[in-house]
Protein backbone atom coordinates (compact mmCIF):
# COMPACT_ATOMS: atom_id res chain seq x y z
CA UNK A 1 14.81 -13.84 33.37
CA UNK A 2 14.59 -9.93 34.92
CA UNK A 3 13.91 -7.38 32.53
CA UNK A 4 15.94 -4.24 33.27
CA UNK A 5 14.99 -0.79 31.92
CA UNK A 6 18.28 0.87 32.05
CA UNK A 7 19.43 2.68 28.82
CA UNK A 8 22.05 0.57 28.39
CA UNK A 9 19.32 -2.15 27.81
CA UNK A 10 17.18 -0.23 25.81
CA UNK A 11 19.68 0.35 23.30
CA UNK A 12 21.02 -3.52 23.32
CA UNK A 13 17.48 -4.57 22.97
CA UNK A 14 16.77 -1.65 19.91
CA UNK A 15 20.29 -2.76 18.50
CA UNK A 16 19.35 -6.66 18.44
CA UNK A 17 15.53 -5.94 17.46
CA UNK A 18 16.55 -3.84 14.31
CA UNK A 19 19.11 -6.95 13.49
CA UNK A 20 16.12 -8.40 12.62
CA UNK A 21 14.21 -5.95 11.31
CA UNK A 22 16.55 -4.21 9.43
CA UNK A 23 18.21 -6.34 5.57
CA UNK A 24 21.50 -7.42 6.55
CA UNK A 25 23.61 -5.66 3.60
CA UNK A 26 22.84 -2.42 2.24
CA UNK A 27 23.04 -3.91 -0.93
CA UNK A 28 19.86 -5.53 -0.55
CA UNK A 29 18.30 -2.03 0.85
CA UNK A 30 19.00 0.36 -1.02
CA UNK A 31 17.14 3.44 -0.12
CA UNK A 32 14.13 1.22 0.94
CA UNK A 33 15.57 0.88 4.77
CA UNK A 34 13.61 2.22 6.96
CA UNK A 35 15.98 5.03 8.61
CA UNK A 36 13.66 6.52 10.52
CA UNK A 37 13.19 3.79 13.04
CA UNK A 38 17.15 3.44 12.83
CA UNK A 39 17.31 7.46 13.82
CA UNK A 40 14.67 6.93 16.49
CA UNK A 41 16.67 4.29 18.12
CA UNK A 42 19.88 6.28 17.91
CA UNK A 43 18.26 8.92 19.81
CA UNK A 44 20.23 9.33 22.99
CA UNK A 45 17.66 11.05 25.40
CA UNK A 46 14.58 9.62 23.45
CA UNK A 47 12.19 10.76 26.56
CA UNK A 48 9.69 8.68 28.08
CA UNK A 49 7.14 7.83 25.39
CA UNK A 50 9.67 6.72 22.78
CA UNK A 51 11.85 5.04 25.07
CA UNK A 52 8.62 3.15 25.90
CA UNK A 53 7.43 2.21 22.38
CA UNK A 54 11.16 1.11 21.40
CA UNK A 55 10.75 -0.75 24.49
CA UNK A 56 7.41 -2.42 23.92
CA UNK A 57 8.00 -3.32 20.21
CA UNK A 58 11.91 -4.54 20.31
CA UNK A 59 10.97 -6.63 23.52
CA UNK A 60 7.84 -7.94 21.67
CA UNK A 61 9.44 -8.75 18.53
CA UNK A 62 12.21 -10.62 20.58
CA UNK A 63 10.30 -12.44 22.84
CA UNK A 64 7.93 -14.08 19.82
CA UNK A 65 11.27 -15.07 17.89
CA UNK A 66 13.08 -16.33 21.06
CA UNK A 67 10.21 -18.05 22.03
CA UNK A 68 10.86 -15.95 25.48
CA UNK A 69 6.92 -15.83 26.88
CA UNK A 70 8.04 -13.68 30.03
CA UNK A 71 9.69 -10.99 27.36
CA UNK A 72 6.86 -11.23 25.35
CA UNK A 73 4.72 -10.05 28.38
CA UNK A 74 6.93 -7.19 29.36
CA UNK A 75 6.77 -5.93 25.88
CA UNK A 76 3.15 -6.01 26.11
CA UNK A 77 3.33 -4.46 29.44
CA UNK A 78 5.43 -1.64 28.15
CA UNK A 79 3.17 -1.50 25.33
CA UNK A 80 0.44 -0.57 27.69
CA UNK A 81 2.54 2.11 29.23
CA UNK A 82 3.93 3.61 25.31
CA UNK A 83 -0.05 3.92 25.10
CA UNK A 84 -0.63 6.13 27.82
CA UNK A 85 2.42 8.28 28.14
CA UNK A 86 1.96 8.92 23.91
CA UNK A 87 -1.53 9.88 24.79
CA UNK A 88 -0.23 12.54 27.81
CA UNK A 89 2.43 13.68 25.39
CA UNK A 90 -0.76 14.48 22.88
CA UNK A 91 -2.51 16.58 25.42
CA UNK A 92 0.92 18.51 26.17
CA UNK A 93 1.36 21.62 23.82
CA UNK A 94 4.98 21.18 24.40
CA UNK A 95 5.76 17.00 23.33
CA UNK A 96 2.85 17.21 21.03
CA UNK A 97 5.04 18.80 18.29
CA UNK A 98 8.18 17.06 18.72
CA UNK A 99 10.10 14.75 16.72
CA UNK A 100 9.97 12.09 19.45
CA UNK A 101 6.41 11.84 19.81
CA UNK A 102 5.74 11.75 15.95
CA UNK A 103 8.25 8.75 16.19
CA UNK A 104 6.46 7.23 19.49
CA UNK A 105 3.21 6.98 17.63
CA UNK A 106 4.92 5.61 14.80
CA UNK A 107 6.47 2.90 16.24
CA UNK A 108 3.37 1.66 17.87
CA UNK A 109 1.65 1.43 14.70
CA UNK A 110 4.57 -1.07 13.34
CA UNK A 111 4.13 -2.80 16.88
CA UNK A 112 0.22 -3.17 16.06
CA UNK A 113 0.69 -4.53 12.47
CA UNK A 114 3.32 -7.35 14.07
CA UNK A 115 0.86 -8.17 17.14
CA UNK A 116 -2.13 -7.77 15.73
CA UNK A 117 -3.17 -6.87 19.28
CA UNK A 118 -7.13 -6.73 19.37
CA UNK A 119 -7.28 -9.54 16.47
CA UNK A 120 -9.17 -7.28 14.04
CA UNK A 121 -7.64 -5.03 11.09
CA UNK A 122 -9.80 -1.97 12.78
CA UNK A 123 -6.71 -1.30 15.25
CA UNK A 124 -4.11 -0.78 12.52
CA UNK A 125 -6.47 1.13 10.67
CA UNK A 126 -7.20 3.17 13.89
CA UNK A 127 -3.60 3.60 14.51
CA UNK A 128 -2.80 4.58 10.70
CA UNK A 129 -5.70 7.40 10.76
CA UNK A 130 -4.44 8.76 14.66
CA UNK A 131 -1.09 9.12 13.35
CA UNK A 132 -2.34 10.65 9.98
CA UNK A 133 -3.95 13.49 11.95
CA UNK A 134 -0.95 13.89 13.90
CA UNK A 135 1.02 14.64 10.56
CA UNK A 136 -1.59 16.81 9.53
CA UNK A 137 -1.97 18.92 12.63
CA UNK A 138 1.53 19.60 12.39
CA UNK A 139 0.84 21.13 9.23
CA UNK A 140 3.12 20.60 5.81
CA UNK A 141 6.27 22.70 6.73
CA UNK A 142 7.69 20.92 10.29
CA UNK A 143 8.97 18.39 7.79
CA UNK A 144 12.10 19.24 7.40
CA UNK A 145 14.66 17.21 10.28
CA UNK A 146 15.90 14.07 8.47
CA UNK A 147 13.28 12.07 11.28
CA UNK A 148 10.61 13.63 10.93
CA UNK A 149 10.83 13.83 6.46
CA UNK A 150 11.47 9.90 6.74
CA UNK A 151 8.86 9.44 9.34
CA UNK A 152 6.13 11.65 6.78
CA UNK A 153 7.11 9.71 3.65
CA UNK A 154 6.71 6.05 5.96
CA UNK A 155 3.47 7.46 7.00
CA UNK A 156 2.33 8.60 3.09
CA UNK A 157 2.84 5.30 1.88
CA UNK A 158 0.54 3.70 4.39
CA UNK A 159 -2.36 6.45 4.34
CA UNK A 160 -2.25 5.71 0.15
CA UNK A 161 -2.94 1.91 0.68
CA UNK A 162 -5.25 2.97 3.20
CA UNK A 163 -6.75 5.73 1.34
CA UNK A 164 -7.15 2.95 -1.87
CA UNK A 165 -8.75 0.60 0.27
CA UNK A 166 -11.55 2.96 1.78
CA UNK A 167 -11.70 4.28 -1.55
CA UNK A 168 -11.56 7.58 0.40
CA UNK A 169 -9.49 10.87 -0.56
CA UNK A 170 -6.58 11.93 1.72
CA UNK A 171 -5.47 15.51 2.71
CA UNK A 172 -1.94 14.26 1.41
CA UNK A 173 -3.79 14.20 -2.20
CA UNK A 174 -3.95 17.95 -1.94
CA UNK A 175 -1.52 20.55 -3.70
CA UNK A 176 -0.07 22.03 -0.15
CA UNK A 177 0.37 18.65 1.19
CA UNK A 178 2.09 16.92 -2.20
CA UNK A 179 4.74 20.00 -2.63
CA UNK A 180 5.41 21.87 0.27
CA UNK A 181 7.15 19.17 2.67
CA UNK A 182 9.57 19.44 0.15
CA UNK A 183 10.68 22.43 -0.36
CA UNK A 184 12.66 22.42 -3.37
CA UNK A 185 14.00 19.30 -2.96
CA UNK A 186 12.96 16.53 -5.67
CA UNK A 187 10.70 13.89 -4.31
CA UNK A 188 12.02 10.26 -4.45
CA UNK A 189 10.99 7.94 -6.87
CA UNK A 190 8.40 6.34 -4.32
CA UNK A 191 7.05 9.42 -2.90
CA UNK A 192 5.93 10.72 -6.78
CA UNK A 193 4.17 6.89 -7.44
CA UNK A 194 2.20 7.39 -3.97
CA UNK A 195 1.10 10.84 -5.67
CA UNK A 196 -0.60 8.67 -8.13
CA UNK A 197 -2.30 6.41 -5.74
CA UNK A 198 -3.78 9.92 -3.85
CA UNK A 199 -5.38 10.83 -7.12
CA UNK A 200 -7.14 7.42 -8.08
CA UNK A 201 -8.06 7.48 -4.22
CA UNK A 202 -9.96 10.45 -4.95
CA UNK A 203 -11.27 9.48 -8.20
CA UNK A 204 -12.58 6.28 -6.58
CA UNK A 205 -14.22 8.50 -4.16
CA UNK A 206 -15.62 11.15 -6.34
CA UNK A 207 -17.35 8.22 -8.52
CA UNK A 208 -18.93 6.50 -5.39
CA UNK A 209 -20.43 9.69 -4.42
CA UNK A 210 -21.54 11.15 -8.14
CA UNK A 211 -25.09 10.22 -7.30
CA UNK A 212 -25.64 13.44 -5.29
CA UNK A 213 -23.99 15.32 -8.30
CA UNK A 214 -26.92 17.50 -9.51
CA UNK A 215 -25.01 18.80 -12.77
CA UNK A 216 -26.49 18.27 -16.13
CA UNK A 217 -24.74 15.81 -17.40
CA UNK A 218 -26.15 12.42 -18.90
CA UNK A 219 -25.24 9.43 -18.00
CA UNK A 220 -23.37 8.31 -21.03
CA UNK A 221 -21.62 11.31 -20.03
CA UNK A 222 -20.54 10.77 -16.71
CA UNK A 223 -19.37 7.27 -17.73
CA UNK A 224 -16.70 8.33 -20.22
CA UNK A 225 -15.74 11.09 -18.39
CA UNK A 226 -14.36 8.53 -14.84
CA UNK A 227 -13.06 6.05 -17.78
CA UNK A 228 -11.04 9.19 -19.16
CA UNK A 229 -9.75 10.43 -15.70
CA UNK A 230 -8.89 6.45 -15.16
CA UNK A 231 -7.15 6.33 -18.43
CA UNK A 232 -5.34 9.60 -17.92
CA UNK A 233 -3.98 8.72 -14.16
CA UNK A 234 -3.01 4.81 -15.90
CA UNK A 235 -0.98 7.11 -18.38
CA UNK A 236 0.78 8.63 -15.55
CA UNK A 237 1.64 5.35 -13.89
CA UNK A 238 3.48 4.45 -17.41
CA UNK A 239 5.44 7.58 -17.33
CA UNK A 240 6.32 6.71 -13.99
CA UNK A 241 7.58 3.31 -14.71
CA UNK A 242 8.96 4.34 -17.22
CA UNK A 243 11.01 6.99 -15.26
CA UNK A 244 11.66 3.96 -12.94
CA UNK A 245 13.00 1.86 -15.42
CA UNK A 246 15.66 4.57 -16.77
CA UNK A 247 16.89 5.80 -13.70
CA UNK A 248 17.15 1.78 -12.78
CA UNK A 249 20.05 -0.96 -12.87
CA UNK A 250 18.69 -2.98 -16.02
CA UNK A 251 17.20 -5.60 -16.00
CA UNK A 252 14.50 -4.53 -13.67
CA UNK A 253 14.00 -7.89 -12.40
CA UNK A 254 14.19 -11.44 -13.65
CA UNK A 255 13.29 -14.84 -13.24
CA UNK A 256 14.95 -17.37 -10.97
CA UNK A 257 14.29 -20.87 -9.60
CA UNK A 258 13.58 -20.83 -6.26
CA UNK A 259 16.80 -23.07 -5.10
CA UNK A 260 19.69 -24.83 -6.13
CA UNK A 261 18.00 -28.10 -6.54
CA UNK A 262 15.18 -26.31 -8.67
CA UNK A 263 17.93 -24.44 -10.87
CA UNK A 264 18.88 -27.42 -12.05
CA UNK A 265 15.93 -29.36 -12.76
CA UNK A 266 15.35 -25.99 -14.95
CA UNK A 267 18.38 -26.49 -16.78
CA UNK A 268 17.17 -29.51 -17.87
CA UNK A 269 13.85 -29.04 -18.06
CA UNK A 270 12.03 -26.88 -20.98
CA UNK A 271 8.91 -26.32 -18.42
CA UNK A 272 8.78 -24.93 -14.64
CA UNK A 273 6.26 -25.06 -12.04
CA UNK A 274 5.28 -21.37 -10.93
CA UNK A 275 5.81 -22.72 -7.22
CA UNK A 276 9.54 -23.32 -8.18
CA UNK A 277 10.02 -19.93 -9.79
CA UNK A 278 10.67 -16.48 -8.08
CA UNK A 279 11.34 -12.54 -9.53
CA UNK A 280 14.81 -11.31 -8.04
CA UNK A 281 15.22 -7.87 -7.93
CA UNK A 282 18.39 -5.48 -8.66
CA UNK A 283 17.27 -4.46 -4.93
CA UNK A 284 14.60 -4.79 -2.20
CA UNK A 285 13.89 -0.70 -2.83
CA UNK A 286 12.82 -1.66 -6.19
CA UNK A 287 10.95 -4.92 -5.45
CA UNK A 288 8.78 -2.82 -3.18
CA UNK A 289 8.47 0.48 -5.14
CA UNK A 290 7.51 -2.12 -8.02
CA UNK A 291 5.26 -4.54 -6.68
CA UNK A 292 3.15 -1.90 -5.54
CA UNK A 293 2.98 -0.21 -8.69
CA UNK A 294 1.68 -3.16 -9.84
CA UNK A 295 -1.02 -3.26 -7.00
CA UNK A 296 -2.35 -0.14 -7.78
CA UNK A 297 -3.15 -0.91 -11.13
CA UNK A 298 -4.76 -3.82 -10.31
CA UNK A 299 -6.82 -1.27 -8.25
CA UNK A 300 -7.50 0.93 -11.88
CA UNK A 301 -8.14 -2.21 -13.72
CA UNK A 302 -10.62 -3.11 -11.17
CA UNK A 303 -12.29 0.23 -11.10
CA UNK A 304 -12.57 0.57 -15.01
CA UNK A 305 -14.09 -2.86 -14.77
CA UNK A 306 -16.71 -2.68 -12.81
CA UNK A 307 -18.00 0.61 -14.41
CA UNK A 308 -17.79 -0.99 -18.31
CA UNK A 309 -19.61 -4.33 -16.53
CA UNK A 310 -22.19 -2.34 -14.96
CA UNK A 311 -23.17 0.41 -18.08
CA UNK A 312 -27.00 -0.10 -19.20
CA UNK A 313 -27.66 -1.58 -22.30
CA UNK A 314 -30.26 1.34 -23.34
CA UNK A 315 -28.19 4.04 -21.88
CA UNK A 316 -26.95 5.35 -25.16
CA UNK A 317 -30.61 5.99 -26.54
CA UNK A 318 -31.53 8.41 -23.81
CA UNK A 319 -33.39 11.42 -24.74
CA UNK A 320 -31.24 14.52 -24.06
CA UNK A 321 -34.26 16.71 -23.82
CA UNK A 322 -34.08 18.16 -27.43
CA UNK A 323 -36.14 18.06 -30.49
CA UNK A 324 -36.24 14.34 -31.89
CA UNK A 325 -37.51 15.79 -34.99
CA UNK A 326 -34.21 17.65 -35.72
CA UNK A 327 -31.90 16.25 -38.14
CA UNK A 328 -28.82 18.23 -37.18
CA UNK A 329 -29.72 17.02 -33.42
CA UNK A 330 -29.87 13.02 -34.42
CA UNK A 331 -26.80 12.56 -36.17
CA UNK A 332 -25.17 14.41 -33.14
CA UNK A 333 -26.73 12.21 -30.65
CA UNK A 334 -25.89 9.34 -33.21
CA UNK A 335 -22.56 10.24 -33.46
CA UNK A 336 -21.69 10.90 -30.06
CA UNK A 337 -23.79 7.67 -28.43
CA UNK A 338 -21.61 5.76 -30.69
CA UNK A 339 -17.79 7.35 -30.44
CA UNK A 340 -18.91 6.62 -25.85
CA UNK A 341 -19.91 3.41 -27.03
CA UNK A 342 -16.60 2.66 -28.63
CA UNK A 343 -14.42 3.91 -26.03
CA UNK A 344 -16.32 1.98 -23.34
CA UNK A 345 -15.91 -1.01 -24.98
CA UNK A 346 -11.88 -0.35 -25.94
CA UNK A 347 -11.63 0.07 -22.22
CA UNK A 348 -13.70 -3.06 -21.24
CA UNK A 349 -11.19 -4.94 -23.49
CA UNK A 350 -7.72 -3.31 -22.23
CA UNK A 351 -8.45 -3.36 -18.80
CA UNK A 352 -9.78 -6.91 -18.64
CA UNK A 353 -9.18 -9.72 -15.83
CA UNK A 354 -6.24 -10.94 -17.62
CA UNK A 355 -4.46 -7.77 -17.41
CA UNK A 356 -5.18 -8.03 -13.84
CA UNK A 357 -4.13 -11.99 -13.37
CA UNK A 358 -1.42 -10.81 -15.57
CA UNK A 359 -0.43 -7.54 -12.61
CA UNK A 360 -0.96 -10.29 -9.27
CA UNK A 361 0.78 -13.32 -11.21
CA UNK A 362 4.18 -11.02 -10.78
CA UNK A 363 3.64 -10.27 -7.70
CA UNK A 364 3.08 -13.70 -6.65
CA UNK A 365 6.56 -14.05 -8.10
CA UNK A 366 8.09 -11.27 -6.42
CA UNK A 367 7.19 -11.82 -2.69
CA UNK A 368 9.70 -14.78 -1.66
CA UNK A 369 12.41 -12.39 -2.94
CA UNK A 370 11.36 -10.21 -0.34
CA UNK A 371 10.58 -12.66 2.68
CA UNK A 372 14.56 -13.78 2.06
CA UNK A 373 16.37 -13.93 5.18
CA UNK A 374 19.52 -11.42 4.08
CA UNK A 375 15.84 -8.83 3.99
CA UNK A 376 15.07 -9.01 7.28
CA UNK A 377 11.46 -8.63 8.75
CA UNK A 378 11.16 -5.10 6.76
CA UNK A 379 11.58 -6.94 3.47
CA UNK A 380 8.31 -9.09 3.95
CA UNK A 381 6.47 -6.62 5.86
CA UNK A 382 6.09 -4.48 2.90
CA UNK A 383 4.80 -6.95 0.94
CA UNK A 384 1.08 -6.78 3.03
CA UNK A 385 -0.36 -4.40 0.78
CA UNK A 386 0.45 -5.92 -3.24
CA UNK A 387 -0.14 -9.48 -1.60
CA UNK A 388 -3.64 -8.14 0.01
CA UNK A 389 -4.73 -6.57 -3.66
CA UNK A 390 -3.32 -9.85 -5.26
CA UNK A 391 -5.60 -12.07 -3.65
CA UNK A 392 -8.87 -9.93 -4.29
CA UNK A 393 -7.85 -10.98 -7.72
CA UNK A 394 -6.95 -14.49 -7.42
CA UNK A 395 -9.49 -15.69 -4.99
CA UNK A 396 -12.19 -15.09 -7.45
CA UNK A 397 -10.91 -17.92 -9.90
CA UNK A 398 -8.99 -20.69 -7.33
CA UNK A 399 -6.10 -22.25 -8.46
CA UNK A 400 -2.33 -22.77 -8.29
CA UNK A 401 -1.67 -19.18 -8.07
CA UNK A 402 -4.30 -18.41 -5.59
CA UNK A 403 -2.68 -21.57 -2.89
CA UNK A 404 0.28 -19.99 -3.76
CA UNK A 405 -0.79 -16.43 -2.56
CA UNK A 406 -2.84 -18.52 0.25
CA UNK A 407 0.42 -19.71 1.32
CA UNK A 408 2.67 -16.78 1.63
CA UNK A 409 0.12 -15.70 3.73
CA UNK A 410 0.64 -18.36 5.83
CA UNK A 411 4.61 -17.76 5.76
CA UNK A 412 4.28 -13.88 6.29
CA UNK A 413 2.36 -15.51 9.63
CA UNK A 414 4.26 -18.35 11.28
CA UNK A 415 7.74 -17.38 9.82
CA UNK A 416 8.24 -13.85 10.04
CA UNK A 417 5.58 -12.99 12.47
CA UNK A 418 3.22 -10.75 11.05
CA UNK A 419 0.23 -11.81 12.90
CA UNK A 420 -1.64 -8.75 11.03
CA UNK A 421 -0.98 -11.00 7.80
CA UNK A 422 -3.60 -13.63 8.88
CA UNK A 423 -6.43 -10.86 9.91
CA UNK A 424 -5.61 -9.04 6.40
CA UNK A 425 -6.02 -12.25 4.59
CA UNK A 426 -9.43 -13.45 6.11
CA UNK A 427 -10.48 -9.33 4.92
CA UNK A 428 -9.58 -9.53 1.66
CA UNK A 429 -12.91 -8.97 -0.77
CA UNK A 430 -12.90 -9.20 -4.56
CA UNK A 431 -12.84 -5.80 -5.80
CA UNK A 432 -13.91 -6.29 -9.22
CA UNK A 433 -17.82 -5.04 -8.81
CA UNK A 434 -16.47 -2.05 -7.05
CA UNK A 435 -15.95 1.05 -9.15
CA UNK A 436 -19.72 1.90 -10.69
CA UNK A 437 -22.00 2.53 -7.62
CA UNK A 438 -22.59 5.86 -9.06
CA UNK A 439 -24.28 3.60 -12.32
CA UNK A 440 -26.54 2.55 -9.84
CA UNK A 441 -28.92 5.92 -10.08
CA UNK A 442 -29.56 5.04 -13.86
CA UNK A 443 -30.59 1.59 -14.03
């Protein structure tokens, strides 16, 4: 059928795009919607490079679940046009700082994580980072329009997963960056957890680099001083659940077969299959803001593993550089070798692989509450960064959990679309040697 491009069109094909995007009932949402692409479409003179990229994504998105091939090509086609008029609104003094273009650039990035255009997860990742410098070029106070705070907060949450995954530290770790958008307005339950994921970014960073540190400090030192700053920012997660959890409908979340003809097999049952159980949520804000909690400490755990695996068995018998002959000196070095000792191993044993089996089993659990149908597309494409961390953890031991995680893949593919799913999936890599490169220097 013909495509037109009139306004009236645009908005019919926005309005039956975010019908699918969007959970049907705002009981389900919550504050987890995403309202910025709601106030982008609502936009009445949008200008060219938005009205494009609505275009290009709703037309996209349509076409794939209609199984309409010649609107799937003019949402490519318009995707090819978003691209170039978002790159002449960059170059413009004027459009570079508006609302609009912040939200063009935006939605291409969601169109890129649905399309998976150039097959490879580079082009989300080069998306994510253009539209991070975008933000930060603006600088921390043009936050303050209800589209562009929503659009910064969408954009935090994805520069965290992507700062955790290049184990890289992000401008939005910084004092300005974590306050001053703000104001003094309280930051939103999800906004302070991200803080948390800036800082172990950072850590993570800090500790791959430490071997062009040229402080005197021993290695033994060095050691407990990363497990400390790990321990201290897994503290701070706790608090923060535990704010969570008070300022929450309780229970948090509970178990529930997966379908009527399940729920009663349970009922008479005394044992369940984990394939015919499910977490359901008091909301699908929560389920998110929850299962990735739970993915970033998977990340800690991961971290503190790899440095207790990797610690040298002499390490704690290295010569300090003073007198051996001094008593006062050996029962320090004694004292203090073993007290490092101690604490290495205490961490070794709390932040084990069970913990972190323990951290992806409930998310396995949690992600078919989120691919419902009454959760629209948004509800399982926020699930692509706890189900990526997940299966770093599961694919190391195979089993029922791990097919499991294999096959919500799958579904996050064929049924709701995300081609990105499938390229994520054949990326994920076991993280659990990562964390102790900086040991490396001492072996």
């Amino acid at each position: 059928m013909e495509i037109k491009s009139s306004s009236l069109f645009d908005a019919q094909f926005a309005g039956l795009f975010l019908g699918k995007y969007l959970p049907s009932s705002t009981d389900f949402a919550t504050s987890a919607s995403p309202m910025w692409l709601q106030q982008a479409a609502d936009i009445r003179d949008p200008g060219e490079t938005l009205k494009l990229s609505l275009r290009a994504l709703s037309m996209t998105r349509l076409g794939r679940i209609n199984s309409d091939d010649n609107m799937t090509t003019q949402g490519k086609i318009n995707y090819v046009l978003a691209l170039r008029e978002l790159q002449k609104a960059l170059w413009d003094e004027q459009s570079m700082w508006k609302d609009e273009t912040l939200a063009a650039g935006r939605v291409l990035v969601y169109h890129e994580i649905f399309e998976a255009t150039s097959g490879s997860i580079s082009a989300v990742a080069n998306h994510e980072a253009g539209m991070a410098l975008l933000v930060q070029l603006r600088g921390p106070e043009k936050y303050h329009s209800p589209l562009a705070r929503a659009i910064l907060e969408d954009v935090r949450n994805t520069c965290m997963i992507m700062a955790l995954r290049e184990r890289k530290a992000s401008f939005f770790g910084s004092e300005t960056w974590a306050t001053q958008p703000w104001g003094r307005e309280p930051k939103s339950v999800p906004q302070k957890l991200y803080d948390k994921g800036f800082a172990l970014a950072a850590l993570l960073e800090e500790m791959d680099t430490a071997r062009q540190l040229t402080d005197n400090v021993t290695p033994a030192e060095r050691i407990v001083r990363y497990l400390s700053r790990c321990l201290e920012i897994d503290n701070e997660l706790e608090a923060w659940y535990q704010e969570l959890l008070e300022d929450s409908p309780s229970p948090l979340y509970w178990i529930q077969p997966t379908n009527e003809k399940v729920r009663n097999d349970v009922q008479n049952s005394s044992t369940t299959n984990i394939n015919d159980t499910m977490f359901e949520f008091a909301s699908l804000h929560l389920a998110h803001v929850t299962m990735n909690y739970w993915a970033i400490r998977i990340i800690l755990s991961s971290a503190v593993a790899g440095i207790c695996k990797n610690v040298p068995q002499g390490i704690f018998n290295m010569r300090d550089g003073r007198p051996e002959n001094d008593p006062k000196v050996a029962d320090e070095r004694y004292s203090s070798s073993y007290s490092a000792k101690s604490f290495i191993e205490a961490m070794a044993s709390r932040y084990c692989i069970d913990q972190r089996i323990g951290l992806a089993s409930s998310i396995v659990l949690s992600v078919p509450y989120c691919m419902d149908e009454n959760m629209g597309l948004f509800g399982s494409q926020k699930t692509l960064f706890p189900l990526g961390t997940t299966l770093s953890v599961l694919e190391t031991m195979p089993g029922e959990e791990s097919a499991r995680c294999r096959k919500l893949y799958q579904q996050l593919t064929t049924k709701k679309g995300l081609r990105f799913a499938q390229i994520q999936a054949k990326d994920i890599q076991a993280p659990a040697s990562e964390g102790a490169s900086f040991i490396e220097e001492i072996q």
